[in-house]
PDB file of N, CA and C in Angstrom:
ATOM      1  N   UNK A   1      -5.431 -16.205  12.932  1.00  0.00           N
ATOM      2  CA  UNK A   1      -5.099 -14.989  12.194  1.00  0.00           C
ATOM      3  C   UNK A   1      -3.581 -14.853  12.126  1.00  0.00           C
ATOM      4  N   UNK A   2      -3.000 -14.554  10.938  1.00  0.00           N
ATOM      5  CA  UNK A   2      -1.584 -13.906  10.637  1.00  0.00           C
ATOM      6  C   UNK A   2      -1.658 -13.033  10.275  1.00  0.00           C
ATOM      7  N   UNK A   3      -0.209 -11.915  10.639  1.00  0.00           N
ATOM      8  CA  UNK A   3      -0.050 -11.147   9.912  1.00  0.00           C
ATOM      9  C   UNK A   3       1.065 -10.954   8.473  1.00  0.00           C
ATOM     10  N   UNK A   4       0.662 -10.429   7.792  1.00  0.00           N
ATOM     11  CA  UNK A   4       1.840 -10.185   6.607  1.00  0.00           C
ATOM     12  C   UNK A   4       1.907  -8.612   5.972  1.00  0.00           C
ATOM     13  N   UNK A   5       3.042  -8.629   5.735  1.00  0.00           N
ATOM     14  CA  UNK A   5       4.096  -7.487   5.406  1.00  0.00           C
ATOM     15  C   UNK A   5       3.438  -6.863   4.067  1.00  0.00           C
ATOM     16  N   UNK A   6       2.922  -5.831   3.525  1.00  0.00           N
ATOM     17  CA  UNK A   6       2.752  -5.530   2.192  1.00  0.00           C
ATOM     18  C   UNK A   6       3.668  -4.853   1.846  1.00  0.00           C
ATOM     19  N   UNK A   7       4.653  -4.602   0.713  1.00  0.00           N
ATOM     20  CA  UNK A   7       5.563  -3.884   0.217  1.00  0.00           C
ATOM     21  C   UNK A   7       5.048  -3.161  -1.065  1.00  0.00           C
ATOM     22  N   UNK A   8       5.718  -2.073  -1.325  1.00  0.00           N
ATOM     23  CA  UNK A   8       5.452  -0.969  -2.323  1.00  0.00           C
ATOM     24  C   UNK A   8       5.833  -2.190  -3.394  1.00  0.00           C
ATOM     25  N   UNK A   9       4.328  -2.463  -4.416  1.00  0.00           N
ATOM     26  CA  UNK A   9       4.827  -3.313  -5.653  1.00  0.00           C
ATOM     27  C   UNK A   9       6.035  -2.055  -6.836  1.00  0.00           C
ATOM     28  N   UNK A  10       6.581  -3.376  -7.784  1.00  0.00           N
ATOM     29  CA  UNK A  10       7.018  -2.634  -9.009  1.00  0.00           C
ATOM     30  C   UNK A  10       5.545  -2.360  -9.733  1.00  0.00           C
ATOM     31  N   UNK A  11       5.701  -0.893 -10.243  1.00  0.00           N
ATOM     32  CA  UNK A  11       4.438  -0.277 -11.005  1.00  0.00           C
ATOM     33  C   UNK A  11       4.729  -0.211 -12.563  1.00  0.00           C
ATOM     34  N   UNK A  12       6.020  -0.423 -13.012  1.00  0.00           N
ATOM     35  CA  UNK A  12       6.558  -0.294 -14.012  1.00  0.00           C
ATOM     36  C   UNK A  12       6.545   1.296 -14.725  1.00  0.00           C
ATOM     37  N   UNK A  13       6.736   1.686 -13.533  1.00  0.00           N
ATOM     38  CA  UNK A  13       7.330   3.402 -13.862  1.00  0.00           C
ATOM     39  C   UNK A  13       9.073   3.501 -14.177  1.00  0.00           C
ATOM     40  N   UNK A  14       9.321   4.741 -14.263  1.00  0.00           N
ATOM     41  CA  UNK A  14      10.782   5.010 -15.126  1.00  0.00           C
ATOM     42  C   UNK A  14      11.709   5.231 -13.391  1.00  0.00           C
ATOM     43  N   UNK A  15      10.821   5.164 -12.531  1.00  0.00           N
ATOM     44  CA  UNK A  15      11.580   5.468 -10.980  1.00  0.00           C
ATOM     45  C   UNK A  15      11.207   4.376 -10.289  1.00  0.00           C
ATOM     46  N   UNK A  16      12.360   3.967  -9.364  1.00  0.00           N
ATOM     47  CA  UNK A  16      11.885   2.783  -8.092  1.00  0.00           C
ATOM     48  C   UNK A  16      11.403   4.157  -7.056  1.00  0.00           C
ATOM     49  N   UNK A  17      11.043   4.970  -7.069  1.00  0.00           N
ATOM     50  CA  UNK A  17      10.672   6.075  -6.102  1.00  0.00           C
ATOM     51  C   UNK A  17       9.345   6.636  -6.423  1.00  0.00           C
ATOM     52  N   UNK A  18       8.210   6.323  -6.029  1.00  0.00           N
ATOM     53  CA  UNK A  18       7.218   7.152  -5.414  1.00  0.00           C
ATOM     54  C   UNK A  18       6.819   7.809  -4.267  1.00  0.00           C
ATOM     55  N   UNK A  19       6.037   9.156  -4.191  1.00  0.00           N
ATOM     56  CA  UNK A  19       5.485   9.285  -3.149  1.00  0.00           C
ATOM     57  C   UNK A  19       4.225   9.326  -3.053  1.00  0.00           C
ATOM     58  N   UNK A  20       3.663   8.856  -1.744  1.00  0.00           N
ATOM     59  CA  UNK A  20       2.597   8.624  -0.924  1.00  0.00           C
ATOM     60  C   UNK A  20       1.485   9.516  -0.854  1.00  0.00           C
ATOM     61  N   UNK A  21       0.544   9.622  -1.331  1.00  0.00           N
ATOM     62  CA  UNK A  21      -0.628  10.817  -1.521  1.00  0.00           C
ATOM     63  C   UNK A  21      -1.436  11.061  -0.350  1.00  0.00           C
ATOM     64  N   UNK A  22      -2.031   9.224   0.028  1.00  0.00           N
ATOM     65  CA  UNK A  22      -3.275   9.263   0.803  1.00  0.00           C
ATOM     66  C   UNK A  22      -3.648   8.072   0.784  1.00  0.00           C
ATOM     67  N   UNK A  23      -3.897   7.609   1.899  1.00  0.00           N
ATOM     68  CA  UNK A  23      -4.799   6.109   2.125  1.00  0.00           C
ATOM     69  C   UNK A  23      -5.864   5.738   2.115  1.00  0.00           C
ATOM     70  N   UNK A  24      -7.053   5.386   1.211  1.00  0.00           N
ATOM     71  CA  UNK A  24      -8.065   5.052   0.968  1.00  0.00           C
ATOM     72  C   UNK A  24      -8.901   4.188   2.382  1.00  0.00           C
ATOM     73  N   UNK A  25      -7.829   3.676   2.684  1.00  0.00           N
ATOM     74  CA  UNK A  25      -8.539   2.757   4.004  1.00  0.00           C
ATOM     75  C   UNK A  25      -8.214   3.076   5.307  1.00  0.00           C
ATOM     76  N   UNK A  26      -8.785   3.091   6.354  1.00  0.00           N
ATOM     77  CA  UNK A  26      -8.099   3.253   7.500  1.00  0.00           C
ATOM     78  C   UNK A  26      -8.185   2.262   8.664  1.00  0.00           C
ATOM     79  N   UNK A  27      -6.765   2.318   9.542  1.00  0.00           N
ATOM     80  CA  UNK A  27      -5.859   1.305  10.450  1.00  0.00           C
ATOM     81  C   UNK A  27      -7.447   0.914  10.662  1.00  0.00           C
ATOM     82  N   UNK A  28      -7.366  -0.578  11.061  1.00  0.00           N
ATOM     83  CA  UNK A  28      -8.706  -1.232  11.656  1.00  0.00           C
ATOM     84  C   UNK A  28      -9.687  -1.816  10.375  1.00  0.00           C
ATOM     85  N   UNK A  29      -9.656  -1.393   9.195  1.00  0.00           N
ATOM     86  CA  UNK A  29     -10.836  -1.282   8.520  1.00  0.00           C
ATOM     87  C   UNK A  29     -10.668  -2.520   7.318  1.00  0.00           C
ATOM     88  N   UNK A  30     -11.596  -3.113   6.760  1.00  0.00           N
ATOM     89  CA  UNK A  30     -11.370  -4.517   5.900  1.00  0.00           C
ATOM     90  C   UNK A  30     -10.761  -4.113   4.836  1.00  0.00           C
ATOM     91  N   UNK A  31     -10.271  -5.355   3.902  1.00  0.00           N
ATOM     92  CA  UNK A  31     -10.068  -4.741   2.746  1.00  0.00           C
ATOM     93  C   UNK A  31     -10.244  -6.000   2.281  1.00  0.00           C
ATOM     94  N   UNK A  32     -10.489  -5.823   0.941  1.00  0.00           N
ATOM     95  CA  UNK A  32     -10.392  -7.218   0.177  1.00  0.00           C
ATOM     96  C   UNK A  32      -9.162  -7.416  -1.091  1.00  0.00           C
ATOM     97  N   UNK A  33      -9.431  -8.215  -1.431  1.00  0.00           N
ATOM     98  CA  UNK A  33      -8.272  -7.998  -2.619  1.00  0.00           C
ATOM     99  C   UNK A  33      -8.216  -7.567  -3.417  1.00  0.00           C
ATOM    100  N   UNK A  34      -7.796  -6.735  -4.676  1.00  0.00           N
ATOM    101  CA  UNK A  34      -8.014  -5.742  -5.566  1.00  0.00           C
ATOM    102  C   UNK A  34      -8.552  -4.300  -5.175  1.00  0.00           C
ATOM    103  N   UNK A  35      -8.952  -4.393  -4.117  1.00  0.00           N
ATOM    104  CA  UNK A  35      -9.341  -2.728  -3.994  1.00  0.00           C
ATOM    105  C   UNK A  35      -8.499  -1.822  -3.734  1.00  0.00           C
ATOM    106  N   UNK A  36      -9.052  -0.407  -3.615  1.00  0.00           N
ATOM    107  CA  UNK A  36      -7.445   0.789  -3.865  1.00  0.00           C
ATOM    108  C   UNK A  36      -6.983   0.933  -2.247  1.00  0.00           C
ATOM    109  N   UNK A  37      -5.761   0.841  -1.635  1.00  0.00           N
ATOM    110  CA  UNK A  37      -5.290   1.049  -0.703  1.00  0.00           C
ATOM    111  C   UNK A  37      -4.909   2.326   0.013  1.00  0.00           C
ATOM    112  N   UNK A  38      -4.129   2.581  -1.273  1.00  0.00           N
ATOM    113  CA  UNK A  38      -3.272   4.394  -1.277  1.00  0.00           C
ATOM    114  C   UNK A  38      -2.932   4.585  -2.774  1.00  0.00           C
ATOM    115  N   UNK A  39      -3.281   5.930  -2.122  1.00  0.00           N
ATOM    116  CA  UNK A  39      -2.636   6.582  -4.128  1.00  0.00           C
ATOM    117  C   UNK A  39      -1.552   7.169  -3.749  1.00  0.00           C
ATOM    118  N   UNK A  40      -0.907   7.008  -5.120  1.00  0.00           N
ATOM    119  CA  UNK A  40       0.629   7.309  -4.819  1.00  0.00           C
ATOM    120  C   UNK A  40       0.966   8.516  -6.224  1.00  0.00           C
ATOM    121  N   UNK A  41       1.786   9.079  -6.167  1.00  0.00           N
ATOM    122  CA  UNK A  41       2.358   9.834  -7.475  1.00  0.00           C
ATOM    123  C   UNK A  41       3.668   9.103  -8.025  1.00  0.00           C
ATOM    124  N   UNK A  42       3.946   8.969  -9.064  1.00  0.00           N
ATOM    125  CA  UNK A  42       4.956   8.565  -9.741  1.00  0.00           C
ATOM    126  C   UNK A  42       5.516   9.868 -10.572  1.00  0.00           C
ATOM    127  N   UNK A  43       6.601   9.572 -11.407  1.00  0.00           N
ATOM    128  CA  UNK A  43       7.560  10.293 -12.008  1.00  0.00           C
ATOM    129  C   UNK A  43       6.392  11.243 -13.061  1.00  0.00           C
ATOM    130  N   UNK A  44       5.137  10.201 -13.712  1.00  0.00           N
ATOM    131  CA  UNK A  44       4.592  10.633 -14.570  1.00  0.00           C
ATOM    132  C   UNK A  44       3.014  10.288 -14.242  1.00  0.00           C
ATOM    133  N   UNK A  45       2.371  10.291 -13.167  1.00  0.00           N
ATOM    134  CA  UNK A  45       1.069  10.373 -13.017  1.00  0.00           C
ATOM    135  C   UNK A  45       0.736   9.721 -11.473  1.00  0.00           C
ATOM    136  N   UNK A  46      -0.930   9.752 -11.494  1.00  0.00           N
ATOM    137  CA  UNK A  46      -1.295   9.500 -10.499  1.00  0.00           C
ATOM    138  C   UNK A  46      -1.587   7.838 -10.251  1.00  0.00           C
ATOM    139  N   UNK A  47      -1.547   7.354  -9.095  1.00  0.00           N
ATOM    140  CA  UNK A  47      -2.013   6.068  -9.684  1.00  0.00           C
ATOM    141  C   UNK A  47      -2.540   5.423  -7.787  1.00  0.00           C
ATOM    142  N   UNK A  48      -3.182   4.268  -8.170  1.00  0.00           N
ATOM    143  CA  UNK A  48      -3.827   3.964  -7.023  1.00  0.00           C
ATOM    144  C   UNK A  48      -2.933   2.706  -6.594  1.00  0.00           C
ATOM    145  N   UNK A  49      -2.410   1.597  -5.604  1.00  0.00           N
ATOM    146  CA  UNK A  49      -2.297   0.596  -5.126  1.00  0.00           C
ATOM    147  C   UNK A  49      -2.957  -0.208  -4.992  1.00  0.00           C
ATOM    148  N   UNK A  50      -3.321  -1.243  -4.704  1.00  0.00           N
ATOM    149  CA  UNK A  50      -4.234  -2.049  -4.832  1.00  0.00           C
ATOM    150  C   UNK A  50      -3.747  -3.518  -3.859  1.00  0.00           C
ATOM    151  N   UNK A  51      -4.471  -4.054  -2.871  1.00  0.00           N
ATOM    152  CA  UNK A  51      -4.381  -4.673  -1.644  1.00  0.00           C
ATOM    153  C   UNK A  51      -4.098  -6.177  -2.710  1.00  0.00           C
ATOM    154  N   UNK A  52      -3.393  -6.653  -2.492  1.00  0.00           N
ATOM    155  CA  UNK A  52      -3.490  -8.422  -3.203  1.00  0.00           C
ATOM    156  C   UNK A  52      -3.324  -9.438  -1.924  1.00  0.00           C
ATOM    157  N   UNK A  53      -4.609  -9.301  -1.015  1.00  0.00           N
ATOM    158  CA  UNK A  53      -5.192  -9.941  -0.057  1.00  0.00           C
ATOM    159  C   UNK A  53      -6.356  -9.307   0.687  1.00  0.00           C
ATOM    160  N   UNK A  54      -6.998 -10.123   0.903  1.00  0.00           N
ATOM    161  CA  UNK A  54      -8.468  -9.725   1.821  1.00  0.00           C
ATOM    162  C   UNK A  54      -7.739 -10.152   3.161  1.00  0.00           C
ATOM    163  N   UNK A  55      -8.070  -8.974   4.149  1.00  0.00           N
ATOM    164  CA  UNK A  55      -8.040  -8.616   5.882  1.00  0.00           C
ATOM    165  C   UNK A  55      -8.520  -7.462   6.187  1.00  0.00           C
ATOM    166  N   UNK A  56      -7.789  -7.288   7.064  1.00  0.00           N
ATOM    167  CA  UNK A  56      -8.486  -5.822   8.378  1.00  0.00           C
ATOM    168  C   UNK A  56      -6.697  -5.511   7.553  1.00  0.00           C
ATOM    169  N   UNK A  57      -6.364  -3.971   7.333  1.00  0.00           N
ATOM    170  CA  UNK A  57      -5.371  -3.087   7.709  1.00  0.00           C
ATOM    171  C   UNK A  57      -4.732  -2.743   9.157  1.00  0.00           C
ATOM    172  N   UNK A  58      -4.042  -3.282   9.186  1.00  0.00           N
ATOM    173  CA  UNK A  58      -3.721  -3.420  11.028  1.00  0.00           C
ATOM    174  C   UNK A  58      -2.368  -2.191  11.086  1.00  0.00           C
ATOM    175  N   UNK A  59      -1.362  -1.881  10.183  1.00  0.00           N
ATOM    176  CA  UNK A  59      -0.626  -1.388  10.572  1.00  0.00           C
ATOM    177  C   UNK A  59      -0.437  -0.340   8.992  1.00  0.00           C
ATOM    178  N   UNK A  60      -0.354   0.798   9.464  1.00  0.00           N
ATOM    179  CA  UNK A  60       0.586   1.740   8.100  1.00  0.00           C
ATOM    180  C   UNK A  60       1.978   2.119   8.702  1.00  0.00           C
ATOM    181  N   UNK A  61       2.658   1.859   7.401  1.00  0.00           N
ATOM    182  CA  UNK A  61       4.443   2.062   7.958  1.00  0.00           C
ATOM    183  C   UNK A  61       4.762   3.507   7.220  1.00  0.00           C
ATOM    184  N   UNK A  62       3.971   4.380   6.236  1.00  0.00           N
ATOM    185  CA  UNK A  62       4.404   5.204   5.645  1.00  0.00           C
ATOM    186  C   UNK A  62       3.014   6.469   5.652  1.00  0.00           C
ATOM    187  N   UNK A  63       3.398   7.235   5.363  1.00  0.00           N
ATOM    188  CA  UNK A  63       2.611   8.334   5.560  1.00  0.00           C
ATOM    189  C   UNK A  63       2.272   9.385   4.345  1.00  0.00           C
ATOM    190  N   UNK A  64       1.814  10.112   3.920  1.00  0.00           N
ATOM    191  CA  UNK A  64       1.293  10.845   2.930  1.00  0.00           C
ATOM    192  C   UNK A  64       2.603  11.953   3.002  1.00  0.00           C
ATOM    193  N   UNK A  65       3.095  12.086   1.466  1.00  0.00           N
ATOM    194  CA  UNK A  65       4.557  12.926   1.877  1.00  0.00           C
ATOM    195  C   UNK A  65       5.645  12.155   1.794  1.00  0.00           C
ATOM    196  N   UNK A  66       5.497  10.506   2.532  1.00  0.00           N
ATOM    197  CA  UNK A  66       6.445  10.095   2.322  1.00  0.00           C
ATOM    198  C   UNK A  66       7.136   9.742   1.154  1.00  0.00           C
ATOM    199  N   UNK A  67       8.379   9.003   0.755  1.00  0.00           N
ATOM    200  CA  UNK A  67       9.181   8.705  -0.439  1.00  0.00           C
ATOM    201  C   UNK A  67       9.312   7.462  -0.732  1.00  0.00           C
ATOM    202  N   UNK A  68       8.805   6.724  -1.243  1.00  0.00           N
ATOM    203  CA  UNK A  68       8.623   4.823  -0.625  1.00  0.00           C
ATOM    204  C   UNK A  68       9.096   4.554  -1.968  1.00  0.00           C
ATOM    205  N   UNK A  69      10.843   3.827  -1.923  1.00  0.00           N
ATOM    206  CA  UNK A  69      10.734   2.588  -3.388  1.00  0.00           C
ATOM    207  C   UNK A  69      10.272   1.652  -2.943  1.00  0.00           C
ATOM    208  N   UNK A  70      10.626   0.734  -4.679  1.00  0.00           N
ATOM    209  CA  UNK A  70       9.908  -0.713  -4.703  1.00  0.00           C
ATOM    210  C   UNK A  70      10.244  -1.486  -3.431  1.00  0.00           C
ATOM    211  N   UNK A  71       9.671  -2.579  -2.845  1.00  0.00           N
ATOM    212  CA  UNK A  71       9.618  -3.410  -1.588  1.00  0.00           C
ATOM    213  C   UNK A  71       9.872  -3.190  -0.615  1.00  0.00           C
ATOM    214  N   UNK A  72       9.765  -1.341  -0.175  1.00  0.00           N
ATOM    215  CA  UNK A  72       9.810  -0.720   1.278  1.00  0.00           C
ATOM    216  C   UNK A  72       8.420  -1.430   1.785  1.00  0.00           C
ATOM    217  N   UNK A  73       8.618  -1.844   2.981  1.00  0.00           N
ATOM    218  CA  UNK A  73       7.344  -1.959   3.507  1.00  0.00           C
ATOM    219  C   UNK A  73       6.000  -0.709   3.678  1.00  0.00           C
ATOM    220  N   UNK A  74       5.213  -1.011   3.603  1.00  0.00           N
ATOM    221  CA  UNK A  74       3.848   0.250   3.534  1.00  0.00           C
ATOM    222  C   UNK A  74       2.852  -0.244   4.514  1.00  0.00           C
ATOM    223  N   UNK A  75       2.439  -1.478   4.883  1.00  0.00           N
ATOM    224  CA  UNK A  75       2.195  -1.875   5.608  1.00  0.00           C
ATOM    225  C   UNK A  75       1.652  -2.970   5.794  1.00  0.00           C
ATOM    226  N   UNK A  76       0.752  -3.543   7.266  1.00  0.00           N
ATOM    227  CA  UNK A  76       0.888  -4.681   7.975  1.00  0.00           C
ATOM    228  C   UNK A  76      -0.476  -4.920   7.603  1.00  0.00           C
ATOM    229  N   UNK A  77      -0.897  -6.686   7.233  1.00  0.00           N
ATOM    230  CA  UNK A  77      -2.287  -6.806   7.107  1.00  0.00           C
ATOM    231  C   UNK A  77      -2.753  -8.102   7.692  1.00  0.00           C
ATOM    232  N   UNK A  78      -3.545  -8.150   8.083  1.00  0.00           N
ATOM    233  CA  UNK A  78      -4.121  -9.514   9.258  1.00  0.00           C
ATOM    234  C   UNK A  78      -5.149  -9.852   8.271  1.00  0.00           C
ATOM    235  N   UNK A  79      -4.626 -11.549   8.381  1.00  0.00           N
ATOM    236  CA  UNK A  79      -5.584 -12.408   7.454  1.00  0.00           C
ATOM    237  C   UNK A  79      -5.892 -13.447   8.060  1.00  0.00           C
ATOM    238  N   UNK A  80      -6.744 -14.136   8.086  1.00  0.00           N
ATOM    239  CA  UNK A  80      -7.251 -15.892   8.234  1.00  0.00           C
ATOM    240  C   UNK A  80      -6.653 -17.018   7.663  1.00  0.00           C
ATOM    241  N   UNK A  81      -6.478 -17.724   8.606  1.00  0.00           N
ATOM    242  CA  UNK A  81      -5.424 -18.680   8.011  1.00  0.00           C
ATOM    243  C   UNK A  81      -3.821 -18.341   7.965  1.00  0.00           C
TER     244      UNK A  81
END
């Protein structure tokens, strides 16, 4: 098992600044790839994240409230291989 870093992708909004709504998954729990992680708000709507790897969620670096630009870390994910 490794772990790797997920960073806030570019969403192609008019701001490198979103904030953090709510996490769909919680610390411990699987995820696969494409599914919603956290929803976030942007300058002009709501929008979901989306995991681009299957693991367990091992670590959140940001919190609901928070202010996260592009490639802040958000958090830690344990994979195979």
């Amino acid at each position: 098992m490794k772990k790797i870093e997920m960073k806030m992708p570019y969403l192609a909004t008019t701001t490198d600044t979103v904030t953090v709504l709510s996490w769909l998954v919680e610390v411990d729990g699987p995820i696969k790839r494409g599914e919603p992680l956290l929803e976030i708000e942007t300058d002009k709507s709501i929008m979901e994240v989306e995991s681009y790897t299957t693991g367990t969620l091992c670590e959140i670096h940001v919190q609901p409230g928070d202010e996260v630009v592009v490639g802040e870390l958000i958090a830690t994910i344990e994979v195979e291989g």
